[in-house]
Protein backbone atom coordinates (compact mmCIF):
# COMPACT_ATOMS: atom_id res chain seq x y z
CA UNK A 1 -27.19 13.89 34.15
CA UNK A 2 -27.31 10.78 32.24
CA UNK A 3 -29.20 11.15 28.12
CA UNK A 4 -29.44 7.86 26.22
CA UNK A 5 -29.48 8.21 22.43
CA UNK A 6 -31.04 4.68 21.28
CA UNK A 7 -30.25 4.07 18.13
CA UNK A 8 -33.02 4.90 16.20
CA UNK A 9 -32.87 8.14 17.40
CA UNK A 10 -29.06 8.54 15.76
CA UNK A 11 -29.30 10.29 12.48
CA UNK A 12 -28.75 8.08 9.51
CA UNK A 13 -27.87 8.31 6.25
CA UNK A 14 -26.62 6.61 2.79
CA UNK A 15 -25.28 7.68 -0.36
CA UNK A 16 -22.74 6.55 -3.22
CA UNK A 17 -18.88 7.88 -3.23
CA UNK A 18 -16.11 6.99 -5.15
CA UNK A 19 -15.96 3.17 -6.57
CA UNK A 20 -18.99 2.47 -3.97
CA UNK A 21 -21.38 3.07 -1.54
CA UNK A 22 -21.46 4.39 2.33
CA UNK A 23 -24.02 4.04 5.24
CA UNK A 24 -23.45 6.73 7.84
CA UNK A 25 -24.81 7.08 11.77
CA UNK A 26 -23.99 10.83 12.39
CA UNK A 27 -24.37 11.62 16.29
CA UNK A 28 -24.06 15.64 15.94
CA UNK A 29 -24.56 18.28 12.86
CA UNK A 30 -22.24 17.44 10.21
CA UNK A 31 -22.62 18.30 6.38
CA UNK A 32 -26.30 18.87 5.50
CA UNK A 33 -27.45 17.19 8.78
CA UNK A 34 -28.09 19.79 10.81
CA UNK A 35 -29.40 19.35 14.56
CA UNK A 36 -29.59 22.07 17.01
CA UNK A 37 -29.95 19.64 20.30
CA UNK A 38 -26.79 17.82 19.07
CA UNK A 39 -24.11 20.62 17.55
CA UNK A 40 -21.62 19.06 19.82
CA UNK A 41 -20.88 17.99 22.96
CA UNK A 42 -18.26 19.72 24.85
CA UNK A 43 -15.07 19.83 22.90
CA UNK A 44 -16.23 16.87 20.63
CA UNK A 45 -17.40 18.45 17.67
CA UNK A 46 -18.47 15.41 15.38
CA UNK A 47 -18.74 11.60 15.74
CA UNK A 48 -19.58 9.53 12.41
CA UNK A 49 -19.92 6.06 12.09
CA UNK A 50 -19.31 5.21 8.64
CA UNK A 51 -19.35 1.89 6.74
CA UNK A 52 -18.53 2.07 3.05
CA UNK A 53 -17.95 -0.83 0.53
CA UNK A 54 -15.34 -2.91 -0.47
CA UNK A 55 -13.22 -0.90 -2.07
CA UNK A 56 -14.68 2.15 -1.53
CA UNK A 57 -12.87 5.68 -1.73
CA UNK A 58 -14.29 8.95 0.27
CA UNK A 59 -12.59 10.93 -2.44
CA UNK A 60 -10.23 13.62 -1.55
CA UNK A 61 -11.47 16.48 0.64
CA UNK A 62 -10.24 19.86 2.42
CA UNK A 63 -10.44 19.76 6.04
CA UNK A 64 -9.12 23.07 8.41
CA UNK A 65 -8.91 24.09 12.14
CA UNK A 66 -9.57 20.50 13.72
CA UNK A 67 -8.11 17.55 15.78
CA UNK A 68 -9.10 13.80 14.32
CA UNK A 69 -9.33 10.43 15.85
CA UNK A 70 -10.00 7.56 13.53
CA UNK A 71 -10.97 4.14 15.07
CA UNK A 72 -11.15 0.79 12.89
CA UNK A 73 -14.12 -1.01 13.96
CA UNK A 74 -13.79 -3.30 11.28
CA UNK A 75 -12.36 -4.18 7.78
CA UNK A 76 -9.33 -2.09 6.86
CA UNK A 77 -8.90 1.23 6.81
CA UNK A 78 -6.70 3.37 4.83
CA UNK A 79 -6.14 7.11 5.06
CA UNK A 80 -4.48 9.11 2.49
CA UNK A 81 -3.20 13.00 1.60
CA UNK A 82 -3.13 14.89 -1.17
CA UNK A 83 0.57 13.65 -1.17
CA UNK A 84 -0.66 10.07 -0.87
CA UNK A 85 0.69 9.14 2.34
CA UNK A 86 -1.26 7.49 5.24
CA UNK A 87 -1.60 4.49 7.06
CA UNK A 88 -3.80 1.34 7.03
CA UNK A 89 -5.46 0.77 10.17
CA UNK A 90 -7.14 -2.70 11.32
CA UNK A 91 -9.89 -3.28 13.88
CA UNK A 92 -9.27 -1.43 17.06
CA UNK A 93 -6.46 0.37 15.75
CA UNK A 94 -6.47 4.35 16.05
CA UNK A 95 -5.18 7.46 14.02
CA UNK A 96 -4.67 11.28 15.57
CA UNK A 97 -4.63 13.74 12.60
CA UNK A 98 -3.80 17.20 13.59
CA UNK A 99 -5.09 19.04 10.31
CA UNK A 100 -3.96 22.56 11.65
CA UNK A 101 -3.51 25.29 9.10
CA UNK A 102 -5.32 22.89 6.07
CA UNK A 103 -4.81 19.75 4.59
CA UNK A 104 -6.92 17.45 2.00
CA UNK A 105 -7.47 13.43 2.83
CA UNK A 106 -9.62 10.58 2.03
CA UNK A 107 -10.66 7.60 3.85
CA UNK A 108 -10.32 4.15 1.96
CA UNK A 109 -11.85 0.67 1.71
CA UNK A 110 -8.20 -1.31 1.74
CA UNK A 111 -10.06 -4.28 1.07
CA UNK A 112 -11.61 -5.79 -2.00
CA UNK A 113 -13.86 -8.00 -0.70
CA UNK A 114 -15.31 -6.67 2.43
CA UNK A 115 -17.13 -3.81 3.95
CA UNK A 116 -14.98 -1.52 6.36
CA UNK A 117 -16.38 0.34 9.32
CA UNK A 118 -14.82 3.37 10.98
CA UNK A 119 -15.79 6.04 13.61
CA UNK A 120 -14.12 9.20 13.01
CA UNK A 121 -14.40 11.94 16.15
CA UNK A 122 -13.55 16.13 15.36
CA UNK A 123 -12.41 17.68 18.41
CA UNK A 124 -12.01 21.52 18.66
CA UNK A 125 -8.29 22.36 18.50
CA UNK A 126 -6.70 24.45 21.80
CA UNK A 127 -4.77 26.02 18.86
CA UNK A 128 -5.01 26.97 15.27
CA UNK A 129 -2.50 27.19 12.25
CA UNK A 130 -0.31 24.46 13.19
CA UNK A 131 1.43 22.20 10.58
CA UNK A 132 -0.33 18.98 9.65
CA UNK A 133 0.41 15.73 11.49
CA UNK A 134 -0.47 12.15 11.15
CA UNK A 135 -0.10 9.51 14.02
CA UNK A 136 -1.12 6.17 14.98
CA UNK A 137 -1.49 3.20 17.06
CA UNK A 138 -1.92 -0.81 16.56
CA UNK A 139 -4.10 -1.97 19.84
CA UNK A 140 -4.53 -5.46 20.21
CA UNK A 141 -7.77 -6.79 21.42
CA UNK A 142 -6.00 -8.63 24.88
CA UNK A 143 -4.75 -4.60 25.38
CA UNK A 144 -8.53 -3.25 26.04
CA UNK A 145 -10.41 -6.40 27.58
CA UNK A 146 -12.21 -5.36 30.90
CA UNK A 147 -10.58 -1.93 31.45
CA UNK A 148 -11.27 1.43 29.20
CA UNK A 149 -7.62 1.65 27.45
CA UNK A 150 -6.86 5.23 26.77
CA UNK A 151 -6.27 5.85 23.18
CA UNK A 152 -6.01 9.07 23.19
CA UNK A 153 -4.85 11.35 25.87
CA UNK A 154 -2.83 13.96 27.10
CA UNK A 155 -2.70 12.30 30.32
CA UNK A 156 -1.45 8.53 30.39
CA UNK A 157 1.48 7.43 29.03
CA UNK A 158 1.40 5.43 25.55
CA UNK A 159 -1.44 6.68 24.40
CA UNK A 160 -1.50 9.04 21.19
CA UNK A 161 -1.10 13.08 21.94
CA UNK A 162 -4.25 15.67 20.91
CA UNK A 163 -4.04 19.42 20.72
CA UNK A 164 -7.61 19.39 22.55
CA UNK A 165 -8.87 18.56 26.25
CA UNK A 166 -10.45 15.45 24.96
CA UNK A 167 -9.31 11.64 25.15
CA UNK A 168 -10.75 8.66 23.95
CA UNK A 169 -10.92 5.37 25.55
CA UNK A 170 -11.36 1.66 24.08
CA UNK A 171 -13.04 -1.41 25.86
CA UNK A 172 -13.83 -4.86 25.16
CA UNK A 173 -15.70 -6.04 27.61
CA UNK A 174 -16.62 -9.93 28.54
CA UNK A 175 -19.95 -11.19 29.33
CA UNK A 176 -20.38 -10.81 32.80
CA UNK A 177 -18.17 -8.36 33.44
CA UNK A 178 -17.93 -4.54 34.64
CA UNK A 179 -15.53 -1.80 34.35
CA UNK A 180 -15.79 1.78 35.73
CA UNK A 181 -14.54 4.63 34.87
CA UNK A 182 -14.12 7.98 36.89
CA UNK A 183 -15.27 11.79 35.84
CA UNK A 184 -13.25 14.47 37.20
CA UNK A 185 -15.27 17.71 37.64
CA UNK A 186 -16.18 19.70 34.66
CA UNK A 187 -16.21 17.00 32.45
CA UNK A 188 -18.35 15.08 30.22
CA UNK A 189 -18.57 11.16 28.89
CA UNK A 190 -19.75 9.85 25.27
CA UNK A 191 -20.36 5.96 25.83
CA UNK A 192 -20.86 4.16 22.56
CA UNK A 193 -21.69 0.73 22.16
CA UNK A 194 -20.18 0.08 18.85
CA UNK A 195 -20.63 -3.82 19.02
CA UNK A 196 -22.33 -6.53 21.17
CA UNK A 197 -24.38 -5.76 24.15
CA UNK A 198 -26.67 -5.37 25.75
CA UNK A 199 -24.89 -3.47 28.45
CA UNK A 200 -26.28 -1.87 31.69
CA UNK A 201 -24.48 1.49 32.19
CA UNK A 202 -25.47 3.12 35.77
CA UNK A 203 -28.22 0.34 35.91
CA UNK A 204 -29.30 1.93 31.90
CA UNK A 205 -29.74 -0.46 29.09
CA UNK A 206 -27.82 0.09 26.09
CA UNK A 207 -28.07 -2.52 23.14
CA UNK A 208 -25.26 -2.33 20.26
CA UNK A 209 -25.04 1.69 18.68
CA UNK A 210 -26.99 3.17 21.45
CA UNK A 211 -25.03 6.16 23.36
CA UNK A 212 -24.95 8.43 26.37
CA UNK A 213 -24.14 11.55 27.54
CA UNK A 214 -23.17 11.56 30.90
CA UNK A 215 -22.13 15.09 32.50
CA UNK A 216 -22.36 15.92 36.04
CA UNK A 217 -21.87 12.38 37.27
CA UNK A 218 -18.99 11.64 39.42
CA UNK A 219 -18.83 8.58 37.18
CA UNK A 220 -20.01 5.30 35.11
CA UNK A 221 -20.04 1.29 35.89
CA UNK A 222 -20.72 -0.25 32.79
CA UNK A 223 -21.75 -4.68 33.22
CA UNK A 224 -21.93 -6.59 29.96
CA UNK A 225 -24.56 -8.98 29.80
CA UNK A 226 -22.99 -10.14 26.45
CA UNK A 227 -19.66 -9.12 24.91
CA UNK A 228 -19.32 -5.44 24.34
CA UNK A 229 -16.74 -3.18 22.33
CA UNK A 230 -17.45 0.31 23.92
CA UNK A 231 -15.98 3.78 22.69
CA UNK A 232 -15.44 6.54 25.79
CA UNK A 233 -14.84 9.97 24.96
CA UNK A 234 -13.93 12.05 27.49
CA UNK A 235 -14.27 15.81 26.88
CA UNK A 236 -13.95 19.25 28.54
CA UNK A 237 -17.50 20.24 29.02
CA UNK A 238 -16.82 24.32 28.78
């Protein structure tokens, strides 16, 4: 079963936060958003796409009981404990947070003079009350042309280790091109165009920040009609 989200139909919101402003795109409940045909999908519990201001601080907050990926769409990113320590991120870099028993963060503007964009993804942890750990990779553009690069995964070597049955996959694809990408049974996709388009996805238009669900599909072939950079989640469905 295939469910586009267009992206009108993506919740949206904006507000003011330390030293500046944000503009969110909220795909499931999070906050005061609350949705009951979108509490989550599988283990993927939340999927924001936030862009705050130059020099913009999401001030310090508690978080408990969850596995994070962080993806730089664009600007620079840095993230931050209550100890201070972090990372900076650029586009199409990536960040694995195991919060575990508790730990406070914020998410930072590193630059002055432009806007930064993120997408940060909550998966549900296969355990609880482990210690806090921080993690990330740089990912060149030339890395993810024309193939999903996994991120994120349990499963392929390189990529960044989760305490969940999830992974997440990067793509830049070239006008004119396709890539496919196989579902093993029991499993669910989140597609994301988070730039560029349109793209045809099992012969389905998506323009830039539409999504799909895919779940009992044996898998996707996504063709760029312009260049695309696509987000993949792949997620226990149970």
């Amino acid at each position: 079963m295939i469910t586009i989200r267009p992206p009108e139909s993506i919740y949206q919101i904006e507000g003011r936060i330390e030293k500046g402003t944000f503009r969110g795109r909220w795909h499931f409940s999070f906050g005061d958003y609350e949705d009951p045909e979108h509490m989550h999908f599988g283990m993927l519990r939340v999927f924001n796409d936030d862009t705050i201001s130059p020099g913009a601080v999401w001030p310090l907050h508690p978080h408990r009981h969850n596995e994070v990926v962080t993806y730089c769409v664009s600007g620079q990113f840095r993230h931050a404990d209550e100890h201070g320590k972090g990372g900076i991120l650029k586009k199409g870099w990536v960040q694995h947070t195991t919060v575990g028993r508790g730990m406070w963060h914020s998410e930072i503007n590193d630059r002055p003079d432009e806007p930064m964009r993120f997408i940060q993804m909550w998966f549900l942890p296969a355990e609880h009350g482990l210690d806090p750990s921080v993690e990330q990779k740089a990912v060149e553009r030339e890395e993810r042309t024309d193939r999903f690069l996994p991120l994120v995964s349990n499963e392929h070597a390189g990529a960044l280790r989760i305490v969940s049955d999830a992974q997440v996959h990067a793509c830049f694809l070239r006008a004119g091109n396709a890539v496919e990408y196989h579902i093993k049974p029991g499993r669910g996709v989140y597609l994301y165009v988070l730039e560029g388009g349109l793209v045809a996805m099992n012969s389905r238009d998506l323009p830039a920040l539409a999504a799909a669900k895919i779940s009992n599909e044996p898998g996707i072939t996504v063709k760029a009609q312009h260049d695309a950079e696509l987000l993949l989640v792949d997620v226990l469905l149970g």
